[in-house]
PDB file of N, CA and C in Angstrom:
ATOM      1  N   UNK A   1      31.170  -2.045  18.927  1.00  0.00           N
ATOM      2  CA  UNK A   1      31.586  -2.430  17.590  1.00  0.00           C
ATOM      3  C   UNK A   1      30.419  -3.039  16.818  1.00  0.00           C
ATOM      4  N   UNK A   2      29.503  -3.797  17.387  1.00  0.00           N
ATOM      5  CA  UNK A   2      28.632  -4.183  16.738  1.00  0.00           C
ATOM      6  C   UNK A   2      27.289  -3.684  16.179  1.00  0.00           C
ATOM      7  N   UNK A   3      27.328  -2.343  16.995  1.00  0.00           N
ATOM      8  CA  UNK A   3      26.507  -1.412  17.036  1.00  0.00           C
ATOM      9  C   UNK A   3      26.296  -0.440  15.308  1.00  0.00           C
ATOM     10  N   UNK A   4      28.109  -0.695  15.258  1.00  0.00           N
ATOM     11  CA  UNK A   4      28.455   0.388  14.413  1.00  0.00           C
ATOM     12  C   UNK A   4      28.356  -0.960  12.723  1.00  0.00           C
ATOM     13  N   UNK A   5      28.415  -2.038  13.396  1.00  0.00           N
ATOM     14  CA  UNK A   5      28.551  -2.871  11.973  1.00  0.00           C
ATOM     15  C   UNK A   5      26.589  -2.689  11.576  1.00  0.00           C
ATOM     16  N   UNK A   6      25.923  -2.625  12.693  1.00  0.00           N
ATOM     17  CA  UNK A   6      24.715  -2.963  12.408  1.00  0.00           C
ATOM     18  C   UNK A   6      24.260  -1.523  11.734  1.00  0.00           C
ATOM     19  N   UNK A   7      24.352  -0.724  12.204  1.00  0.00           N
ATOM     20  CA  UNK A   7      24.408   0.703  11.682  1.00  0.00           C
ATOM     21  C   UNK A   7      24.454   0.804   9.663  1.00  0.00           C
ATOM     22  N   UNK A   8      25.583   0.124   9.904  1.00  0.00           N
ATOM     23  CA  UNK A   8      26.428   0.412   8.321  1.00  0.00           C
ATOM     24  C   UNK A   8      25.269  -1.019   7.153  1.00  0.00           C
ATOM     25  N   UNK A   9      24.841  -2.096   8.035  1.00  0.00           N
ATOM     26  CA  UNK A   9      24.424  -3.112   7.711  1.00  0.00           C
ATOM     27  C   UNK A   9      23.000  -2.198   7.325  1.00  0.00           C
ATOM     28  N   UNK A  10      22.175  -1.229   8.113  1.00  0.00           N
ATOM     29  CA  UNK A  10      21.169  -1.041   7.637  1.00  0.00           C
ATOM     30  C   UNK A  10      20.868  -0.182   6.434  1.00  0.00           C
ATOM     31  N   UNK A  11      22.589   0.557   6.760  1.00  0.00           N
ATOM     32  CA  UNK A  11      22.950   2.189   6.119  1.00  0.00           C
ATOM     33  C   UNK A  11      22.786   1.312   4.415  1.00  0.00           C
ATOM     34  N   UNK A  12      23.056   0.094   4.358  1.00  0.00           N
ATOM     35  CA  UNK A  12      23.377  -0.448   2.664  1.00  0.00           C
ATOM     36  C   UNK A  12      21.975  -1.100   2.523  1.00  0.00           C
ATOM     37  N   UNK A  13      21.175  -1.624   3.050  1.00  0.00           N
ATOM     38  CA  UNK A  13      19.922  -2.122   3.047  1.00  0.00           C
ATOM     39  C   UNK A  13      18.930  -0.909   2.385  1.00  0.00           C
ATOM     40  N   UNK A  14      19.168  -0.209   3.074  1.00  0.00           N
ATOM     41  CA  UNK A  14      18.581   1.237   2.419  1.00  0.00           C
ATOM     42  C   UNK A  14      18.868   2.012   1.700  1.00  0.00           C
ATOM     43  N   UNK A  15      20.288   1.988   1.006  1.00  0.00           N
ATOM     44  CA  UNK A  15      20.684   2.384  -0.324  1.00  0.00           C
ATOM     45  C   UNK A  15      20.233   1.468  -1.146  1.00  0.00           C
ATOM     46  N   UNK A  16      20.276  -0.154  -1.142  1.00  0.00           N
ATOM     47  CA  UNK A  16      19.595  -0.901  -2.457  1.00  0.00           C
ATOM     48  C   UNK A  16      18.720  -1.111  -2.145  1.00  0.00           C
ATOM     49  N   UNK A  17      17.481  -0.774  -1.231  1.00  0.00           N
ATOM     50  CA  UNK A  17      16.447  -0.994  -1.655  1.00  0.00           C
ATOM     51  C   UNK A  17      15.941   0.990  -2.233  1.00  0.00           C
ATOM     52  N   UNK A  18      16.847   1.748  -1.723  1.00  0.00           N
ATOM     53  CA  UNK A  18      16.290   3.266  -2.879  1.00  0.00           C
ATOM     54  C   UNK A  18      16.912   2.878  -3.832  1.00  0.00           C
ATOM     55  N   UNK A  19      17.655   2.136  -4.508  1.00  0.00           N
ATOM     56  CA  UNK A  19      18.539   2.586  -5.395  1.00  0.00           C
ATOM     57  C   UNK A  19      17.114   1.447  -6.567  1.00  0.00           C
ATOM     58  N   UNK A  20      16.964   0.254  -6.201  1.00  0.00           N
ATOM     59  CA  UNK A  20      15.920  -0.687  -6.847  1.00  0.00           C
ATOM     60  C   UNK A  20      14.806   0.409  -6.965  1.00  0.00           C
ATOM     61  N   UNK A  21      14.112   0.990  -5.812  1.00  0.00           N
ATOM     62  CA  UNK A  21      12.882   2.081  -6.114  1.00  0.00           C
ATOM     63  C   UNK A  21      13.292   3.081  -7.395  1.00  0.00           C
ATOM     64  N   UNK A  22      14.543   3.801  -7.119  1.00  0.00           N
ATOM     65  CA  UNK A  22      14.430   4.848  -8.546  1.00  0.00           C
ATOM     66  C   UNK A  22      14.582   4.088  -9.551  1.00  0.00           C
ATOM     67  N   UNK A  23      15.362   2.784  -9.684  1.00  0.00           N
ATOM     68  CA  UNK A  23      15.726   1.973 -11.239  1.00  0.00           C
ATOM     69  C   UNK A  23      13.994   2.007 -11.576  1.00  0.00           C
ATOM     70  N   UNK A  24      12.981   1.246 -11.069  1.00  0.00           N
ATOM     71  CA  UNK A  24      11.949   0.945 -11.004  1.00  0.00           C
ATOM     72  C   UNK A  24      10.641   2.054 -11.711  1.00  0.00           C
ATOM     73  N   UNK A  25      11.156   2.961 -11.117  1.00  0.00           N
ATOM     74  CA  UNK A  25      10.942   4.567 -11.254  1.00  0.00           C
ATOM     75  C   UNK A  25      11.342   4.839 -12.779  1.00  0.00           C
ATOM     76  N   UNK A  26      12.348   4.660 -13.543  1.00  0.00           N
ATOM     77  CA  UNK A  26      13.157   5.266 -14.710  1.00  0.00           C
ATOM     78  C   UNK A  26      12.482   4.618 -15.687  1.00  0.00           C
ATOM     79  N   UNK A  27      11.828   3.437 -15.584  1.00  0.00           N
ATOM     80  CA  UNK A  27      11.567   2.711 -17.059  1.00  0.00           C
ATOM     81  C   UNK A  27       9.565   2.967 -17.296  1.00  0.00           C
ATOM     82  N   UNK A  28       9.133   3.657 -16.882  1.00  0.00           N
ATOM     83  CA  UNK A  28       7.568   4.027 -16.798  1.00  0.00           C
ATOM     84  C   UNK A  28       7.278   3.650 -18.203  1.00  0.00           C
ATOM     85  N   UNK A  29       6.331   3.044 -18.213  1.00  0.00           N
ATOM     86  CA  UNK A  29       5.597   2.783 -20.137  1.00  0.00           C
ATOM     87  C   UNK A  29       4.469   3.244 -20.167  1.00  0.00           C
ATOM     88  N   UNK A  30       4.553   4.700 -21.250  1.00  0.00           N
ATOM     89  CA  UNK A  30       3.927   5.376 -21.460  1.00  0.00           C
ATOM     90  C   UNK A  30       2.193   4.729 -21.383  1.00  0.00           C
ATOM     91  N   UNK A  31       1.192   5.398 -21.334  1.00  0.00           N
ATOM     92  CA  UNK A  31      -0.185   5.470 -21.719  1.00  0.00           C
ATOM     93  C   UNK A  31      -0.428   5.814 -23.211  1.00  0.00           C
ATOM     94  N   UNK A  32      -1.667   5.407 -23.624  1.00  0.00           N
ATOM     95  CA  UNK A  32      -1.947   5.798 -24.958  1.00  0.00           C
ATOM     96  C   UNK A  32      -2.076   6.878 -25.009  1.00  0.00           C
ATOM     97  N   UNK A  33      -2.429   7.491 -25.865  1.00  0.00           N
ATOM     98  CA  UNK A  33      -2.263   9.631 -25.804  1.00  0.00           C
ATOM     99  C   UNK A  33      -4.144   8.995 -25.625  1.00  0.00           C
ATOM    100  N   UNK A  34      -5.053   9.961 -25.197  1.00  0.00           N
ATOM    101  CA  UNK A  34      -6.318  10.331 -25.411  1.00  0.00           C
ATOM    102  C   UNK A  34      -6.519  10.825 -26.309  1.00  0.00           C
ATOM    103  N   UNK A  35      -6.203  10.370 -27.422  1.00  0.00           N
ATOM    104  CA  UNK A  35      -7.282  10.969 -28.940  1.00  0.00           C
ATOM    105  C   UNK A  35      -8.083  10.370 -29.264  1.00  0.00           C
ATOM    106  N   UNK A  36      -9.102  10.784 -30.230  1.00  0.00           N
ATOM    107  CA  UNK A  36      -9.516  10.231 -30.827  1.00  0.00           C
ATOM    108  C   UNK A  36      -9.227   8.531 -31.435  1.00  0.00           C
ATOM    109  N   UNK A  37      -8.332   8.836 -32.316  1.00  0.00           N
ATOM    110  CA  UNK A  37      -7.532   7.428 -33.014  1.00  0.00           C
ATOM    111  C   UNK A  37      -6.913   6.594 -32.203  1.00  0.00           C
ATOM    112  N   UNK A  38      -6.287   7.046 -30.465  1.00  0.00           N
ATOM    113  CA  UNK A  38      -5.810   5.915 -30.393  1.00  0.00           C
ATOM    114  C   UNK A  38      -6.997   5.150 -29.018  1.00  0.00           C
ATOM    115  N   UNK A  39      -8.372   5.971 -29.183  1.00  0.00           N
ATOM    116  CA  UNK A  39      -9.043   5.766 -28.351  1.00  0.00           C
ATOM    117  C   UNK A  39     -10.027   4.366 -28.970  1.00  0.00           C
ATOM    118  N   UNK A  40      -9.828   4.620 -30.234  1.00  0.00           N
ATOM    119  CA  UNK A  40     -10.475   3.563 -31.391  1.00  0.00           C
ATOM    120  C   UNK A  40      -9.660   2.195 -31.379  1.00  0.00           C
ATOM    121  N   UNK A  41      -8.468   2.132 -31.507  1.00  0.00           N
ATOM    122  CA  UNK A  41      -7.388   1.457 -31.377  1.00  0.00           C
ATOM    123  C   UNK A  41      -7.748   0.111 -30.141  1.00  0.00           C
ATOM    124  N   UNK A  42      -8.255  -1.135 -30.858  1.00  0.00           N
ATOM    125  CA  UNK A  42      -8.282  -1.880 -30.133  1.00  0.00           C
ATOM    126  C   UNK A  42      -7.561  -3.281 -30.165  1.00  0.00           C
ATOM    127  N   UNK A  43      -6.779  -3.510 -31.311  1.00  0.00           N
ATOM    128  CA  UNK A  43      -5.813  -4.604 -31.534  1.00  0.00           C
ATOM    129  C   UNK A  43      -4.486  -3.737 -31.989  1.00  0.00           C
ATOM    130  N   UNK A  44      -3.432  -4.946 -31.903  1.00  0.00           N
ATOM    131  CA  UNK A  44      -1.892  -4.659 -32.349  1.00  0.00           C
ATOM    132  C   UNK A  44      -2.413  -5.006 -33.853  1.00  0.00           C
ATOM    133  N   UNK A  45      -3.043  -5.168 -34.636  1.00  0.00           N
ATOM    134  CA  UNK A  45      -3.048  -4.530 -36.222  1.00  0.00           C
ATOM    135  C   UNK A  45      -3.500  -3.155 -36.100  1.00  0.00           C
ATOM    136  N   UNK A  46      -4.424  -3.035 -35.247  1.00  0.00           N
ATOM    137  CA  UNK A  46      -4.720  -0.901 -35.502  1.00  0.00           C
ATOM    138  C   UNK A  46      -3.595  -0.812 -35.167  1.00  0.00           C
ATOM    139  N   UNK A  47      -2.665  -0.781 -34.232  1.00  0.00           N
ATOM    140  CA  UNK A  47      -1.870   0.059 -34.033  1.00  0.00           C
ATOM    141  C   UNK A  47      -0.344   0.036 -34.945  1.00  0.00           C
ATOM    142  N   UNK A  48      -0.277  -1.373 -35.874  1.00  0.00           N
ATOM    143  CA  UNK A  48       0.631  -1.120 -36.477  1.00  0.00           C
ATOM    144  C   UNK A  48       0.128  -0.533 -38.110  1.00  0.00           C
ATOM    145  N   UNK A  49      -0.906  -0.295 -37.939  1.00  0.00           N
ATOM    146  CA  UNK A  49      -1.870   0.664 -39.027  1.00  0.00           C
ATOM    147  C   UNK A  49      -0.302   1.950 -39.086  1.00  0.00           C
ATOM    148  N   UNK A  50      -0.156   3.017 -37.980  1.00  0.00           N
ATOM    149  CA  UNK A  50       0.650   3.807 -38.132  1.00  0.00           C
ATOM    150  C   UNK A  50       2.110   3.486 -37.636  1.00  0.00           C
ATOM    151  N   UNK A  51       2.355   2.884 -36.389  1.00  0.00           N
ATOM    152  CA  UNK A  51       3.692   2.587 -36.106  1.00  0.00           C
ATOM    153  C   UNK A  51       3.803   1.594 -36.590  1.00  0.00           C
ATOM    154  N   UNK A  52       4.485   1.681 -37.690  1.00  0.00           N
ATOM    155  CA  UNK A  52       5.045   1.167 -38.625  1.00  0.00           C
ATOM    156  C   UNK A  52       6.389  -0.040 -38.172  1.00  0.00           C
ATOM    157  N   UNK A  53       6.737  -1.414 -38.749  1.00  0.00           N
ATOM    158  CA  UNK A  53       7.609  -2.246 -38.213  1.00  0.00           C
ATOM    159  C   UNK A  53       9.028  -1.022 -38.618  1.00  0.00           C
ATOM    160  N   UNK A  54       9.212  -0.209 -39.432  1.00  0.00           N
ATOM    161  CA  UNK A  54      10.435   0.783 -39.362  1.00  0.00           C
ATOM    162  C   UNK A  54      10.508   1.487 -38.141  1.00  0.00           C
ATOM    163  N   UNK A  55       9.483   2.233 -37.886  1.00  0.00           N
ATOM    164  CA  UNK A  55       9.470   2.941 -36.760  1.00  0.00           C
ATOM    165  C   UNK A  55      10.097   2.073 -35.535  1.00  0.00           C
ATOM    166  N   UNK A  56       9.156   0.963 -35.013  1.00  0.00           N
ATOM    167  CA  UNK A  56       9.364   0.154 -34.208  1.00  0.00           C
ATOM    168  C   UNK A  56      11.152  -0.753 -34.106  1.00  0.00           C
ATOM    169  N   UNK A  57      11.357  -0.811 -35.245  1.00  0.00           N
ATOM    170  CA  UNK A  57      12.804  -1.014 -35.401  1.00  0.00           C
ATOM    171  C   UNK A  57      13.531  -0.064 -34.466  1.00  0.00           C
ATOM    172  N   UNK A  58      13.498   0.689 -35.538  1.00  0.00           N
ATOM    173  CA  UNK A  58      14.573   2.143 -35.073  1.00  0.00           C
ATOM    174  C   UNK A  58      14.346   2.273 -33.234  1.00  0.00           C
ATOM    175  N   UNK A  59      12.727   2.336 -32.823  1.00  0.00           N
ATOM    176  CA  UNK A  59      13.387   2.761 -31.413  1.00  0.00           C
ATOM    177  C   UNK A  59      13.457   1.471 -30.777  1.00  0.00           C
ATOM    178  N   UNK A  60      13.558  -0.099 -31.307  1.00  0.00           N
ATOM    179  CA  UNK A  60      14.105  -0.985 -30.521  1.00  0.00           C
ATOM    180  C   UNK A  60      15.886  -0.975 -30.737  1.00  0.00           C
ATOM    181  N   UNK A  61      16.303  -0.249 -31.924  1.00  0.00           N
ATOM    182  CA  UNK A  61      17.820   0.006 -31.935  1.00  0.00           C
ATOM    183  C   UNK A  61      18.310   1.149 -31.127  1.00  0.00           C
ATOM    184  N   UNK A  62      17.646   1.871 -30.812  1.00  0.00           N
ATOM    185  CA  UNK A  62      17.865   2.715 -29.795  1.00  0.00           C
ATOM    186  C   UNK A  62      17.344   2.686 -27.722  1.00  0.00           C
ATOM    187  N   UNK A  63      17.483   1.568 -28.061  1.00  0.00           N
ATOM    188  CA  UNK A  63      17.147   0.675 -26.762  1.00  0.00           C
ATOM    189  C   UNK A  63      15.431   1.783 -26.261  1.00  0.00           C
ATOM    190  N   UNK A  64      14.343   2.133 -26.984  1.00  0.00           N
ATOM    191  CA  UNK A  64      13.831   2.690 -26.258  1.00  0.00           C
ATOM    192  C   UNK A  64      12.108   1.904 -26.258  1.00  0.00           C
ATOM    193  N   UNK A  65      12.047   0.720 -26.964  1.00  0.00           N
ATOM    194  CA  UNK A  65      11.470   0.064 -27.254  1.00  0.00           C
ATOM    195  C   UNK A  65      11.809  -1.740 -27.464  1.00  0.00           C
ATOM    196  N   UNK A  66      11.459  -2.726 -26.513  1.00  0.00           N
ATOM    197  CA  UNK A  66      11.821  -3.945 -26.850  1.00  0.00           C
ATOM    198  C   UNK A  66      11.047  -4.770 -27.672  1.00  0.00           C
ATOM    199  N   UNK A  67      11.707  -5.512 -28.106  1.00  0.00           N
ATOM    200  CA  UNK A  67      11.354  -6.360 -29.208  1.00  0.00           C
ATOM    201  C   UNK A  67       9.989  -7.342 -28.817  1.00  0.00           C
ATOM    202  N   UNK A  68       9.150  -7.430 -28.159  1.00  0.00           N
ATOM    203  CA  UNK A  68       7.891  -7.571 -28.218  1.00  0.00           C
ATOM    204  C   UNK A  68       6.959  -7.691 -29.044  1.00  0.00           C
ATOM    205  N   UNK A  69       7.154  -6.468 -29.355  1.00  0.00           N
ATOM    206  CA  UNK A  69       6.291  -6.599 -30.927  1.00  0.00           C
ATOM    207  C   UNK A  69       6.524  -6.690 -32.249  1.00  0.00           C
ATOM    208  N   UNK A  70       7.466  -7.638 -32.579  1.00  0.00           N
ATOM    209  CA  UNK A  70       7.340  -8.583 -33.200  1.00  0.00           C
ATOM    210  C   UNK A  70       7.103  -9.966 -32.997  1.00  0.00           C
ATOM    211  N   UNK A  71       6.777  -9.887 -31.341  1.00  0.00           N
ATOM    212  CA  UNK A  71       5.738 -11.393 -31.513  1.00  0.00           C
ATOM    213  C   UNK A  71       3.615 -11.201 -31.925  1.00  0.00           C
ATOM    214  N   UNK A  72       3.369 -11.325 -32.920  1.00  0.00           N
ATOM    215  CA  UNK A  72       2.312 -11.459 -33.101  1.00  0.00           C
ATOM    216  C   UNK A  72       1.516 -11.879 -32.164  1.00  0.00           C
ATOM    217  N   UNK A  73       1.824 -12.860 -31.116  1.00  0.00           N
ATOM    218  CA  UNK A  73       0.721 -13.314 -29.998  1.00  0.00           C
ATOM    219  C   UNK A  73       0.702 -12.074 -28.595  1.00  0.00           C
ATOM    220  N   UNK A  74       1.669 -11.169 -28.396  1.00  0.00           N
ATOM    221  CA  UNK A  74       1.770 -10.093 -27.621  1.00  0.00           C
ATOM    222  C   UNK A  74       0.596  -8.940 -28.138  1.00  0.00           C
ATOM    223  N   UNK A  75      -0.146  -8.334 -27.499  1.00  0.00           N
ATOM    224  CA  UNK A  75      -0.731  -7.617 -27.665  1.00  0.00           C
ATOM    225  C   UNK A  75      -0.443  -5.770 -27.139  1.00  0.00           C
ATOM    226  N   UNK A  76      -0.237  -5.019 -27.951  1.00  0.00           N
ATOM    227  CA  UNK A  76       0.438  -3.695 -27.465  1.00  0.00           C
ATOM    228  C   UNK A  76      -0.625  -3.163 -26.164  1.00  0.00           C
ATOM    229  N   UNK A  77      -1.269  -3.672 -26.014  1.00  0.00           N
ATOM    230  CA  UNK A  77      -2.277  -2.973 -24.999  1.00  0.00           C
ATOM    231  C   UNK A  77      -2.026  -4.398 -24.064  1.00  0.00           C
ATOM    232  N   UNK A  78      -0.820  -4.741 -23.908  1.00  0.00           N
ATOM    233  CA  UNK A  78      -0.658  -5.569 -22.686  1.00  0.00           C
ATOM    234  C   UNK A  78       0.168  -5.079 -21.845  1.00  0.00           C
ATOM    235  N   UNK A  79       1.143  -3.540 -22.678  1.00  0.00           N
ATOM    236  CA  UNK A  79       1.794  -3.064 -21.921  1.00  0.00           C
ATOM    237  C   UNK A  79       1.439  -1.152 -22.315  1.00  0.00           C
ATOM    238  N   UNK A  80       1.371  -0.933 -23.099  1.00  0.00           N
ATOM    239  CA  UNK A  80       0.724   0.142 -23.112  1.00  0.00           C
ATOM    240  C   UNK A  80      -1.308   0.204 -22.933  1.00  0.00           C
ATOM    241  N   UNK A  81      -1.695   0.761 -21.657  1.00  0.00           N
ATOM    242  CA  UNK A  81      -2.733   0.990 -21.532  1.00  0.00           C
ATOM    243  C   UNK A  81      -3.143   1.906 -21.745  1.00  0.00           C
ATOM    244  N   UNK A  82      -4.432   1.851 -22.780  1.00  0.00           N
ATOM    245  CA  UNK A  82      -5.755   3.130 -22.748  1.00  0.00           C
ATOM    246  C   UNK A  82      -5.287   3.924 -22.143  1.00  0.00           C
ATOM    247  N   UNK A  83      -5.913   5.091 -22.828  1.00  0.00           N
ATOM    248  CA  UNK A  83      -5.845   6.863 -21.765  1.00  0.00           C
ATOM    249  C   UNK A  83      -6.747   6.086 -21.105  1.00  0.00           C
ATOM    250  N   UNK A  84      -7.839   5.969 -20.754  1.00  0.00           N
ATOM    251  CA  UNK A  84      -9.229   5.922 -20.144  1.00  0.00           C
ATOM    252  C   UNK A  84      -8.551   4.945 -18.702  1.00  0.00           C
ATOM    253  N   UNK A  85      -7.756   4.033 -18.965  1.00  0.00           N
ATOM    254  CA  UNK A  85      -7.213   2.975 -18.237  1.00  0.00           C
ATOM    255  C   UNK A  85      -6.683   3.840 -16.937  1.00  0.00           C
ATOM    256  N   UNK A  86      -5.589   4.545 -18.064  1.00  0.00           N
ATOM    257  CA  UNK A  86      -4.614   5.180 -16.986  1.00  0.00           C
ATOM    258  C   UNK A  86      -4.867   6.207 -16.022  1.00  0.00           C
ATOM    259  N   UNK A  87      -5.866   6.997 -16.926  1.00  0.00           N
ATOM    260  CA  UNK A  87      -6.547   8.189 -16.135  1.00  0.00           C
ATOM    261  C   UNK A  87      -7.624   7.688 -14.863  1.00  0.00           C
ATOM    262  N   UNK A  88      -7.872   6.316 -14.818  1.00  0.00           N
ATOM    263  CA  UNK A  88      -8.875   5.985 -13.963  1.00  0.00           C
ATOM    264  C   UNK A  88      -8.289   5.291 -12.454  1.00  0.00           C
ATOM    265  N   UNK A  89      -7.121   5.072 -12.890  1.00  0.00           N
ATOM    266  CA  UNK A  89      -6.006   4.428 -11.808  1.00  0.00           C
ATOM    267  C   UNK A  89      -5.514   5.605 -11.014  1.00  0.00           C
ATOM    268  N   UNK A  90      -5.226   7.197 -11.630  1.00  0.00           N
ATOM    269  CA  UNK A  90      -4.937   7.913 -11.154  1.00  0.00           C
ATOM    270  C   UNK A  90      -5.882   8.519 -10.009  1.00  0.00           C
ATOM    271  N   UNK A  91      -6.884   8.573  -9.810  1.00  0.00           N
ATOM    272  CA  UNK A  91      -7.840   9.132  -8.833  1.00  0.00           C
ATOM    273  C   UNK A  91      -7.292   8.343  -7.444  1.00  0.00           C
ATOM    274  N   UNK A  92      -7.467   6.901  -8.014  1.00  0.00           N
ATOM    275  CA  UNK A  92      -7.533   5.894  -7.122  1.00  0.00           C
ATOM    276  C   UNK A  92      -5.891   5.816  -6.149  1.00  0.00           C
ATOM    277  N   UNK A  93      -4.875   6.328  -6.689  1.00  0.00           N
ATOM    278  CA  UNK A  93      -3.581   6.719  -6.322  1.00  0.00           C
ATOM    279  C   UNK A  93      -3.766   7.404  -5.542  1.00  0.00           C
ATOM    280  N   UNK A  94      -4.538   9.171  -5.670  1.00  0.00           N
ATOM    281  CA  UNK A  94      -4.390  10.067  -5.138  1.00  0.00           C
ATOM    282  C   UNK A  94      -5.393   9.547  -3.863  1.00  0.00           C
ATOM    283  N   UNK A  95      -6.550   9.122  -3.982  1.00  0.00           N
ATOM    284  CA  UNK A  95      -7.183   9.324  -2.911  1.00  0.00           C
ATOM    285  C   UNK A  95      -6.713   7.510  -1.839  1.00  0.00           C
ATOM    286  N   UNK A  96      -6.079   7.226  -2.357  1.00  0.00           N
ATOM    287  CA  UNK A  96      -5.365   6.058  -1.246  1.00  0.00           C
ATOM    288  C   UNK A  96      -4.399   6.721  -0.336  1.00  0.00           C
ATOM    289  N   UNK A  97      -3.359   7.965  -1.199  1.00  0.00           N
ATOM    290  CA  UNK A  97      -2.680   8.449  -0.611  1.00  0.00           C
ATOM    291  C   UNK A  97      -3.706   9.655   0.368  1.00  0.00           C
ATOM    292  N   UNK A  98      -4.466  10.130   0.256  1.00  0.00           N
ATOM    293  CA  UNK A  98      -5.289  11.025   1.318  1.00  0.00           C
ATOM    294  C   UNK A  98      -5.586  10.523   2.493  1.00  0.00           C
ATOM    295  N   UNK A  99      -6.250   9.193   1.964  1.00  0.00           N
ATOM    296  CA  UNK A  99      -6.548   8.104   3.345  1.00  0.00           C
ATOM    297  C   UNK A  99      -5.335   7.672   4.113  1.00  0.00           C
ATOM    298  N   UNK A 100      -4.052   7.379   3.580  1.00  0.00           N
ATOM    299  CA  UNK A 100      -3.123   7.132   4.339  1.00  0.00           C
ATOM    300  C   UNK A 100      -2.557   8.327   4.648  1.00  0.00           C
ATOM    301  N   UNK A 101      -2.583   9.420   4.392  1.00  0.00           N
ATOM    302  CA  UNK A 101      -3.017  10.419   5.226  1.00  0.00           C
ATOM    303  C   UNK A 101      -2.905  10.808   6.261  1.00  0.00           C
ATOM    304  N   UNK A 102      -4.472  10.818   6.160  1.00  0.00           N
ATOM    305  CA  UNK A 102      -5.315  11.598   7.187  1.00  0.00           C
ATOM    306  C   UNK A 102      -5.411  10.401   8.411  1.00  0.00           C
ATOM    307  N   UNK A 103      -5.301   9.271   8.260  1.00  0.00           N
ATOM    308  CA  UNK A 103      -4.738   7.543   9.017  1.00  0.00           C
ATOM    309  C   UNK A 103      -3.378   8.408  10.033  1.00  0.00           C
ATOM    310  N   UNK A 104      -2.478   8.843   9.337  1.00  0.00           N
ATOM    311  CA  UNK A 104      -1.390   9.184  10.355  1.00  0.00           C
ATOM    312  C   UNK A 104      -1.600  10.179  10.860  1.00  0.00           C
ATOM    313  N   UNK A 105      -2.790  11.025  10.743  1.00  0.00           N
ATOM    314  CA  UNK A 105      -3.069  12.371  11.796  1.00  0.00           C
ATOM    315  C   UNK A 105      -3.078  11.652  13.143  1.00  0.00           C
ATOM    316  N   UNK A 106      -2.591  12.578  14.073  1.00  0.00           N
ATOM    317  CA  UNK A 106      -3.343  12.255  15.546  1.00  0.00           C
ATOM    318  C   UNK A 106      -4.713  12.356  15.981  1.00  0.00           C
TER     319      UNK A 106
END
């Protein structure tokens, strides 16, 4: 009997901790695009140069943007990072995952 409680005890341990991994997973905040303009873009005044406080409204009423920025002391590049940022983290992903790896070969 206890076998089967411990069973079921691990069986739910491992549904909320996948179920926390995909929530975790769903909310990703985008990178800056690599252009030109938003490669220039180095304060929250450049960037409300085009995203506009309307814009920013609308997708904080559409839950797809939080209200952040309308604090002036928040900086948009505290949560959206540089292309250059993001693209440089990515190497470093892939080749951690190679090493852990080629670590579990025999």
């Amino acid at each position: 009997m206890k076998l089967k409680r411990d069973f079921f005890f691990a069986l739910l341990v491992l549904a909320v901790v996948g179920l926390l991994y995909f929530l975790s997973t769903k909310t990703k905040i985008k990178a800056m695009p690599a252009n030109e303009r938003h490669q220039a873009t180095m304060t929250r005044s450049d960037c409300l140069k085009c995203h506009t406080a309307e814009k920013l409204g609308a997708l904080e009423l559409q839950h797809k943007h939080p209200g952040k920025w309308k604090d002036e002391r928040v900086a948009c590049t505290l949560c959206h990072k540089p292309a250059a940022a993001a693209q440089a983290q990515l190497p470093l992903n892939l080749q951690r995952a190679a090493d852990l790896a080629s670590s579990l070969r025999p």
